[in-house]
Protein backbone atom coordinates (compact mmCIF):
# COMPACT_ATOMS: atom_id res chain seq x y z
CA UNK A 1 -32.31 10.99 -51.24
CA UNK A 2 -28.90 11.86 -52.28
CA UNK A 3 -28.16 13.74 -48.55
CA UNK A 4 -29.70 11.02 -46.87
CA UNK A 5 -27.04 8.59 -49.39
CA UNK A 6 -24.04 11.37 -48.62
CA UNK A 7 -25.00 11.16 -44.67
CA UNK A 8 -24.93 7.00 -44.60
CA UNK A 9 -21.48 7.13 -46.83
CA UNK A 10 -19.71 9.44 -44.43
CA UNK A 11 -20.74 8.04 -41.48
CA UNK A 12 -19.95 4.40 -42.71
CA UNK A 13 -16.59 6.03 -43.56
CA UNK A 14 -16.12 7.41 -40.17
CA UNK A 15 -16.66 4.20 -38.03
CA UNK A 16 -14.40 2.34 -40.83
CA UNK A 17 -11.70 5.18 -40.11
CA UNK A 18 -12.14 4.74 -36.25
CA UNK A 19 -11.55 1.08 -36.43
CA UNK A 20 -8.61 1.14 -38.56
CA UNK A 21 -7.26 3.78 -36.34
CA UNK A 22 -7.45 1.81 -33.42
CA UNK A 23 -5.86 -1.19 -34.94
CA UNK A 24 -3.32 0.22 -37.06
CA UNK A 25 -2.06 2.87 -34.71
CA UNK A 26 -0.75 0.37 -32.15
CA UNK A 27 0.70 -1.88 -34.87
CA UNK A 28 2.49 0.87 -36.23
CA UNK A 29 4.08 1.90 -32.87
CA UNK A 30 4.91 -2.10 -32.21
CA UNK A 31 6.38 -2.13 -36.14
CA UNK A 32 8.56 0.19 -35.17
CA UNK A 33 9.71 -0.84 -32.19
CA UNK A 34 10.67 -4.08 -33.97
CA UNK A 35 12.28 -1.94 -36.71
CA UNK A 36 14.50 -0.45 -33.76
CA UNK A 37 13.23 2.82 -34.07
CA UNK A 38 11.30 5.02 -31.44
CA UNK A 39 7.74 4.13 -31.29
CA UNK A 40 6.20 7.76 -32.33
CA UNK A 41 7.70 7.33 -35.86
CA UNK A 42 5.34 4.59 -36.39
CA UNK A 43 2.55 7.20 -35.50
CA UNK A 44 4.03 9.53 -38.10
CA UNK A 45 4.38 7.22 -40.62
CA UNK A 46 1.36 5.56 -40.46
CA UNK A 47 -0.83 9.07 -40.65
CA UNK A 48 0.87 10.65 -43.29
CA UNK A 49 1.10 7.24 -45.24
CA UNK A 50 -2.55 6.89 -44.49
CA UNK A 51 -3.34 10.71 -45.57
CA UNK A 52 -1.41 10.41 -49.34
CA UNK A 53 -3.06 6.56 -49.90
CA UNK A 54 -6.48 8.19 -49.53
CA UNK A 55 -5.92 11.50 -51.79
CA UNK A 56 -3.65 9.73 -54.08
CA UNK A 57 -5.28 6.06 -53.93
CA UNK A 58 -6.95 4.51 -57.76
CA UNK A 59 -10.46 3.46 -55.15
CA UNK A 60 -12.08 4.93 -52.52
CA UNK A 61 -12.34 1.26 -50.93
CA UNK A 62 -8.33 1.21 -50.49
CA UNK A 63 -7.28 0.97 -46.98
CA UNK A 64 -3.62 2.12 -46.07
CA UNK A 65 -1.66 0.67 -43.74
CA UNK A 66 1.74 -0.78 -41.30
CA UNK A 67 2.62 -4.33 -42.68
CA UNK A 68 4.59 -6.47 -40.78
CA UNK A 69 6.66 -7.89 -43.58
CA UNK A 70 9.11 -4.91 -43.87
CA UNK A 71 10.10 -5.24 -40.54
CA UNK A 72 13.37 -7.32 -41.06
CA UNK A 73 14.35 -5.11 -43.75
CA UNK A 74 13.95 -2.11 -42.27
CA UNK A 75 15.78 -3.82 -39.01
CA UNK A 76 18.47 -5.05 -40.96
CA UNK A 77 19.15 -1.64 -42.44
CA UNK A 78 18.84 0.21 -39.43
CA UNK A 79 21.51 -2.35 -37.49
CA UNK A 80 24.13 -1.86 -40.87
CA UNK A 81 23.49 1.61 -41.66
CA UNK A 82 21.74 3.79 -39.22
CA UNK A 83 18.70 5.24 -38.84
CA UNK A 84 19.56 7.91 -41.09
CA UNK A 85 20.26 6.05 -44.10
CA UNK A 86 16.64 4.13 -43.16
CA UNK A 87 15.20 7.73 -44.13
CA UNK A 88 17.38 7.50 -47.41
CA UNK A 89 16.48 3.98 -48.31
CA UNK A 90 12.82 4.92 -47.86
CA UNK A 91 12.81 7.78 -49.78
CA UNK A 92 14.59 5.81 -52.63
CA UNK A 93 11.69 3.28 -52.36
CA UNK A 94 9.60 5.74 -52.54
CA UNK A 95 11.00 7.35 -55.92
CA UNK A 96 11.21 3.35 -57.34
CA UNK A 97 7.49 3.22 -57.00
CA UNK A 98 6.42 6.31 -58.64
CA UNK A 99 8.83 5.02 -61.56
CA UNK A 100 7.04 2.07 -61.88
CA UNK A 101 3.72 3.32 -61.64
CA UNK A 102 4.67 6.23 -64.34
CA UNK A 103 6.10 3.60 -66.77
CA UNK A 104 3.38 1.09 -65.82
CA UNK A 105 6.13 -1.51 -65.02
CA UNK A 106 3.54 -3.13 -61.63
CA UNK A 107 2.12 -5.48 -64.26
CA UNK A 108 5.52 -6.84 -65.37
CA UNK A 109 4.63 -9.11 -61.71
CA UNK A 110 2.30 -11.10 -63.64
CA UNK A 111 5.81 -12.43 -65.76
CA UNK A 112 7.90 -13.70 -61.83
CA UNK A 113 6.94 -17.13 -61.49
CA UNK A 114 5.11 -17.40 -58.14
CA UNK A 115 7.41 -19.88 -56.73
CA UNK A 116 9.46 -17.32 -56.00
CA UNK A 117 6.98 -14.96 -54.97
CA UNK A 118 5.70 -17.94 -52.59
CA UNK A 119 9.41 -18.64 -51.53
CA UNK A 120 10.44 -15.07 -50.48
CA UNK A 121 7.27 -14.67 -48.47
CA UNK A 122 8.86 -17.98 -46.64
CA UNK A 123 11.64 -16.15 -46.17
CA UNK A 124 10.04 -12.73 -44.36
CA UNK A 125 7.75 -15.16 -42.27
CA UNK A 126 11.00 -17.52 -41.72
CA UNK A 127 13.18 -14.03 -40.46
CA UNK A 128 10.08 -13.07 -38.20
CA UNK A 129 9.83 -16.24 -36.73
CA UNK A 130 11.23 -15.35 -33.35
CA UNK A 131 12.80 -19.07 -33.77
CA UNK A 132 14.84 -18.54 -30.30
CA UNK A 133 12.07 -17.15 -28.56
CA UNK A 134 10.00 -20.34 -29.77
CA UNK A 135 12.68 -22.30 -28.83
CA UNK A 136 12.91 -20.96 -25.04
CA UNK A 137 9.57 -20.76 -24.25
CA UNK A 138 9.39 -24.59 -25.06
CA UNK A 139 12.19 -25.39 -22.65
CA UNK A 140 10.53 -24.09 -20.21
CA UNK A 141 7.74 -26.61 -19.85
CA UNK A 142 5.73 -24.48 -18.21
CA UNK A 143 2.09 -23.07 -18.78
CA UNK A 144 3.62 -20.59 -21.28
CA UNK A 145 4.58 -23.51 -23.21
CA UNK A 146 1.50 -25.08 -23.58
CA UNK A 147 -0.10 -22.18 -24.77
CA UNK A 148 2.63 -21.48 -27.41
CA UNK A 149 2.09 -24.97 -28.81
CA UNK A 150 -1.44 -24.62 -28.86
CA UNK A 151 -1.80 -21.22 -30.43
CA UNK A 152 0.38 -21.91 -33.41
CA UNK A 153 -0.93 -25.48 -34.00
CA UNK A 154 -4.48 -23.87 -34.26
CA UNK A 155 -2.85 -21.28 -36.35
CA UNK A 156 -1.38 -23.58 -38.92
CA UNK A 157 -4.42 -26.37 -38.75
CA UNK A 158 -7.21 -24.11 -38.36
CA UNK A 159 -7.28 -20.21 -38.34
CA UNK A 160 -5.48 -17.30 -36.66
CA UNK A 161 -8.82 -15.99 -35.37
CA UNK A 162 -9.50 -19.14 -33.51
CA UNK A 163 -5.94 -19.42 -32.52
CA UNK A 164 -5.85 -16.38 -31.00
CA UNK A 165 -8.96 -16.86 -29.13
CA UNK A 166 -8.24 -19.64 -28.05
CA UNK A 167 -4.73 -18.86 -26.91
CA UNK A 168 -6.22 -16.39 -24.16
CA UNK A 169 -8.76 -18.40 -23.33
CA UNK A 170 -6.21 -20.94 -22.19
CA UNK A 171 -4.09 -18.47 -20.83
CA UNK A 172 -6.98 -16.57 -18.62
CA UNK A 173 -7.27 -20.43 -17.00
CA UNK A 174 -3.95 -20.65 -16.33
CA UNK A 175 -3.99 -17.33 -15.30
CA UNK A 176 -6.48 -18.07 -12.95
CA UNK A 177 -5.19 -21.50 -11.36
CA UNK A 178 -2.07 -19.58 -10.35
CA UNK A 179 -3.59 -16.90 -8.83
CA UNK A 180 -5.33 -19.48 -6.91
CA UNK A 181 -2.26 -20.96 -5.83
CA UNK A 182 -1.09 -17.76 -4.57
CA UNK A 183 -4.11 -17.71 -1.93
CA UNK A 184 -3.06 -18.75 1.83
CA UNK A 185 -5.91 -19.18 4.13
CA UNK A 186 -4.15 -20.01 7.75
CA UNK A 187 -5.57 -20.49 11.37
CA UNK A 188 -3.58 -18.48 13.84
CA UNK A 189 -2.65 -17.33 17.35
CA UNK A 190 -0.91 -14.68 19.04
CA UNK A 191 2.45 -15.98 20.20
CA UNK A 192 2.94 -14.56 23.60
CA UNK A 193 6.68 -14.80 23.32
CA UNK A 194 7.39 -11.95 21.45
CA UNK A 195 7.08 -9.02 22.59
CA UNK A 196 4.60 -7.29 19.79
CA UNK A 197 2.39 -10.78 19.59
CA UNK A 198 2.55 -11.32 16.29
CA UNK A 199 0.35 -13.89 15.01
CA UNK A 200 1.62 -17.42 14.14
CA UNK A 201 -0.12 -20.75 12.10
CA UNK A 202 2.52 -23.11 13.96
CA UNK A 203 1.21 -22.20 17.70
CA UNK A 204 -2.46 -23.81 16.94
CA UNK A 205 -2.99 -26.89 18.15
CA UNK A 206 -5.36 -29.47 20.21
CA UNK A 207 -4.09 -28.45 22.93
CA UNK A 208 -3.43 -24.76 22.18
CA UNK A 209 -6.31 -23.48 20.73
CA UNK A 210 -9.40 -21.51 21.57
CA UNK A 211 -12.92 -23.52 21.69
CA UNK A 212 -15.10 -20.13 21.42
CA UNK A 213 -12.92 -18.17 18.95
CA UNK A 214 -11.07 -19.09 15.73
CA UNK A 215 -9.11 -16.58 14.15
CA UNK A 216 -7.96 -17.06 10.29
CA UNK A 217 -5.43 -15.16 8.02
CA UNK A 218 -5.77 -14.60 4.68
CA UNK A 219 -3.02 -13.84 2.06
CA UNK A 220 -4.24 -12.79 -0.97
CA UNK A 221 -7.05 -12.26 -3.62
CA UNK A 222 -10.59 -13.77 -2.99
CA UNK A 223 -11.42 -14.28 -6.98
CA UNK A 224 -13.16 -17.03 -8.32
CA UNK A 225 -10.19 -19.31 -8.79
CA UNK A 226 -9.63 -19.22 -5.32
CA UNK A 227 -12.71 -18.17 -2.93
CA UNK A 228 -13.70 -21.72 -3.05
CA UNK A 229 -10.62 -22.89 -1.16
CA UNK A 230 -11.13 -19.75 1.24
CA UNK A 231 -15.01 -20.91 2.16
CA UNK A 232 -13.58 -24.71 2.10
CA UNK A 233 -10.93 -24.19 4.56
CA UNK A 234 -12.99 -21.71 7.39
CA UNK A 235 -15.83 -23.76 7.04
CA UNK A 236 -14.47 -26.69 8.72
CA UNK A 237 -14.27 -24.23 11.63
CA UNK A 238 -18.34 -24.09 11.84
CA UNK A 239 -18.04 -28.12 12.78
CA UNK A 240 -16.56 -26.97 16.33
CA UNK A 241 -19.46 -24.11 16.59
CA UNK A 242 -16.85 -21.54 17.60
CA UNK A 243 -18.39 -18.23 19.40
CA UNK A 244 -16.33 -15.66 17.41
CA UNK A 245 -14.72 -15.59 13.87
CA UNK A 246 -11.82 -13.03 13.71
CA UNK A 247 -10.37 -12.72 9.33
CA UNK A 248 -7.47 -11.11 9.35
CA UNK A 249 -7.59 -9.42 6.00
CA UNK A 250 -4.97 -7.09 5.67
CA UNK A 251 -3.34 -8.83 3.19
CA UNK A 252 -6.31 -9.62 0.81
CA UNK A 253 -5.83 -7.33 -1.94
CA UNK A 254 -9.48 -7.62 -3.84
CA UNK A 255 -12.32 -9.36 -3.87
CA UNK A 256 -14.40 -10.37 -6.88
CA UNK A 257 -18.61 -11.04 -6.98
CA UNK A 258 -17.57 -14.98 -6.34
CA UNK A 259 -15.60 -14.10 -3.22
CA UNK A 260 -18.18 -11.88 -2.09
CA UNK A 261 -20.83 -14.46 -1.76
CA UNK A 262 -18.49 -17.13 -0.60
CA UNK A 263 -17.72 -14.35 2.63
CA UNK A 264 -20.98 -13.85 2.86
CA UNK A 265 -21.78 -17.72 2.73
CA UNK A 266 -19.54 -17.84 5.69
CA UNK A 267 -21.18 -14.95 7.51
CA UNK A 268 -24.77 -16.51 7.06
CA UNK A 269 -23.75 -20.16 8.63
CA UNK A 270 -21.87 -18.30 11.84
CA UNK A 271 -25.15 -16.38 12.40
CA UNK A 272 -27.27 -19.41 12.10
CA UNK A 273 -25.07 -21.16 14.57
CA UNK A 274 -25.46 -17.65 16.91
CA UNK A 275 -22.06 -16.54 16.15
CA UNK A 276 -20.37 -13.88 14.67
CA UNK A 277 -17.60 -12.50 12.01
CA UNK A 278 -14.94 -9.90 12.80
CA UNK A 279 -12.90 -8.38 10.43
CA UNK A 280 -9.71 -6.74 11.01
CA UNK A 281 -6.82 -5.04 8.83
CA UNK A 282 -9.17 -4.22 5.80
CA UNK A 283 -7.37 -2.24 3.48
CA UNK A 284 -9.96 1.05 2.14
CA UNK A 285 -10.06 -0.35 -1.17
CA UNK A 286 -11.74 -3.65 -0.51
CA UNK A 287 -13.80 -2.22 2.51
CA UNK A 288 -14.99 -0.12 -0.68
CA UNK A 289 -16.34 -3.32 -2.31
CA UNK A 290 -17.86 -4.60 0.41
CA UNK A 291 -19.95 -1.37 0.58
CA UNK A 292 -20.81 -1.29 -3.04
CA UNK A 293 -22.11 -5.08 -2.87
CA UNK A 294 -24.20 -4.46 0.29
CA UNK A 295 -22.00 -6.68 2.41
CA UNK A 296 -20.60 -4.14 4.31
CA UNK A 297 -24.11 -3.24 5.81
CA UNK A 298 -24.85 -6.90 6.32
CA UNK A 299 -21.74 -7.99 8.25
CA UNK A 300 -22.62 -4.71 10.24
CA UNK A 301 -19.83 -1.78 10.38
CA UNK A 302 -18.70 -2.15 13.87
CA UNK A 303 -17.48 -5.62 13.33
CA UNK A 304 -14.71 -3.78 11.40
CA UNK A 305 -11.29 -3.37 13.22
CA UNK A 306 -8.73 -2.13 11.95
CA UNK A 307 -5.93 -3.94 13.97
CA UNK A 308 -6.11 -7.65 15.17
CA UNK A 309 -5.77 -6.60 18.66
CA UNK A 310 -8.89 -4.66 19.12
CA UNK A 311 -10.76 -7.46 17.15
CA UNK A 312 -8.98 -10.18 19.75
CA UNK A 313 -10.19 -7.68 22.77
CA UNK A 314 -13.61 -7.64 21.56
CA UNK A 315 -13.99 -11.19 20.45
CA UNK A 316 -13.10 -12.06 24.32
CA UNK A 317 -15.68 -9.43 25.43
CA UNK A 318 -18.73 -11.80 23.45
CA UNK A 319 -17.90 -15.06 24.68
CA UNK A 320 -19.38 -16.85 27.22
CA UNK A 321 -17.06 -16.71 30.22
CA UNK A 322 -18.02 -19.31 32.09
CA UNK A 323 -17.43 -21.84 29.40
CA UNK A 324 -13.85 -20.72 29.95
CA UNK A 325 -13.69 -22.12 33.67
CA UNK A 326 -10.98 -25.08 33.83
CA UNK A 327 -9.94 -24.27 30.22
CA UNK A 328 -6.29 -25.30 30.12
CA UNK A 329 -5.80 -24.22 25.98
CA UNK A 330 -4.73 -20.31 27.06
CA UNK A 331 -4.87 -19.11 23.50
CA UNK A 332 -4.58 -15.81 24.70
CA UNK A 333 -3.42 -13.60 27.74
CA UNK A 334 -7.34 -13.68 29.50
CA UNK A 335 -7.37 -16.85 29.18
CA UNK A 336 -5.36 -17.87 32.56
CA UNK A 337 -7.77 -15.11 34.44
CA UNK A 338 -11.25 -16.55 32.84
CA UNK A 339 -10.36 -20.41 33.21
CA UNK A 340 -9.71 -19.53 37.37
CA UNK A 341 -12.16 -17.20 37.78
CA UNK A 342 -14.46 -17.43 35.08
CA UNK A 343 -14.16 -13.74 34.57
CA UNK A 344 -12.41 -10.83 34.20
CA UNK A 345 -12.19 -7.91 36.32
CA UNK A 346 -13.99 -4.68 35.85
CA UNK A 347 -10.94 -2.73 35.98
CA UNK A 348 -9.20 -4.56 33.36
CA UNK A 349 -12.44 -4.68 31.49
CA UNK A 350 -12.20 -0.56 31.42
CA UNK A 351 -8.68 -0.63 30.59
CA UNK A 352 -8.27 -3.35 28.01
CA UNK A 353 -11.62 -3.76 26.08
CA UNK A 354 -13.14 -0.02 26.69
CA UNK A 355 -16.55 0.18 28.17
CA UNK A 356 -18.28 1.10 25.54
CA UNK A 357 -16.90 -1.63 23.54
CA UNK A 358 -18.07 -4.32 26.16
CA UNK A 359 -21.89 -2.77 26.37
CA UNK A 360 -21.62 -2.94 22.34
């Protein structure tokens, strides 16, 4: 009974020593930071501190501590004196408090009137106000701003708990609507005038464009703030019934479970339609993804390119060619060759798309 008692107590002790640890230990280091000290004497100082409360301590229910309220005094003596004179004024606190404990002079508290107790804790919380940082981030009148207000009115009217939470809450949204900002989902062409081809938005238009193959770039991450937009703006390609979708994705960083389906949304309407989705540029990471959520498989691995060009050359092989007789759009170089002729040679099949590509 008693072992069983002993085992409970110690390991009730443990997790309450874990937790502490992982909340104090941090505080420490950002207590003294703020104190303008280097960040492992918080360590120190919070483990030995933390050691002596617990042999030393009147209960075993004491827990020890870093409090934030010494922070401008130990700042203010640090700026005026040094950090070697902090060392001196702490071990002269330290000597004050054994004197008072050995001549019992704590209770003598019960005899300072507590507005003055009440007023100097105004004071610490007024000198750790950050009152210029408070000031800034409200000039700002940005996002940040509106999260500062609300945090400390919920602190002040409610509790810190729900101030807190709340505070990231709203900040994960915001978070989140400018990430989706940050997405650019473009239709593009090859401009023939340069001599590398680089791909441009302004060259697409009614009369420059390709009936059987649409070809979209996309800048940045496919999360659920901003997948919707992505499946919004290619979908309005399915209303022309295009043969071939080419994504450039080179510049897509990640891709969440939201984006995945909305891709994969996309895929499932070409293929319904008898069409099909190339990608090209994907980076390893986010081909990764694709492969752990199955889509990789489904999309079908040699629809993978990894430069625009090869994707262009095989999008070109799948069309139909004769739909391409009279065309006058000449979105791309094969384009003069297929409207006159309706095809392309077999030499510059070989040469250009690769035969094994074409029979593909």
């Amino acid at each position: 009974m008693v072992d069983a008692h002993l085992t409970l107590s110690i390991s009730s002790d443990l997790l309450s020593g874990i937790i502490v640890g992982i909340i104090a230990l941090p505080l420490a280091m950002a207590f003294a930071i703020a104190s303008g000290v280097k960040p492992e004497y918080g360590i120190y100082t919070a483990g030995i501190a933390g050691i002596l409360i617990s042999l030393f301590g009147g209960s075993k229910y004491k827990i020890g501590g870093p409090t934030g309220a010494f922070v401008p005094i130990l700042l203010g003596i640090v700026i005026t004196y040094g950090y070697a004179d902090l060392l001196v004024a702490g071990f002269l606190a330290g000597i004050l408090l054994c004197l008072m404990a050995l001549f019992k002079i704590g209770s003598s508290i019960k005899f300072i009137p507590r507005p003055v107790t009440v007023g100097f804790t105004l004071i610490v919380a007024w000198n750790m106000a950050e009152r210029k940082q408070f000031a800034h981030l409200l000039k700002l009148k940005t996002g940040d701003s509106l999260i500062l207000l609300v945090t400390f009115f919920l602190t002040v009217f409610s509790s810190i708990t729900t101030a807190v939470l709340d505070g990231l809450a709203l900040a994960l949204i915001l978070f989140a609507k400018r990430m989706s900002n940050l997405l650019v989902v473009s239709k593009v062409l090859p401009d023939h005038t340069q001599k590398n081809e680089t791909v441009q938005s302004h060259l697409v238009n009614d009369s420059h464009d390709c009936p059987q193959i649409s070809m979209y770039t996309i800048e940045g991450p496919l999360f659920f703030g901003a997948a919707q937009l992505f499946e919004q703006r290619v979908m309005e390609t399915i209303n022309y019934k295009p043969k071939v979708l080419i994504l450039r994705m080179g510049m897509v960083p990640f891709i969440d479970a939201t984006g995945t389906a909305n891709l994969k949304n996309i895929i499932n309407h070409f293929k319904k339609n008898g069409g099909i989705v190339l990608l090209s540029g994907v980076i390893p990471q986010l081909k990764e993804q694709l492969k752990l959520s199955g889509l990789y498989d489904e999309i079908n691995g040699k629809y993978f390119f990894d430069h625009t060009g090869e994707a262009i050359n095989y999008a070109i092989s799948q069309i139909n060619h004769n739909k391409c007789l009279g065309c006058k759009h000449f979105a791309f170089h094969e384009c003069e060759q297929l409207s006159r002729d309706g095809e392309l040679d077999s030499k510059y099949i070989e040469g250009i798309f690769g035969i094994g590509k074409v029979n593909e």
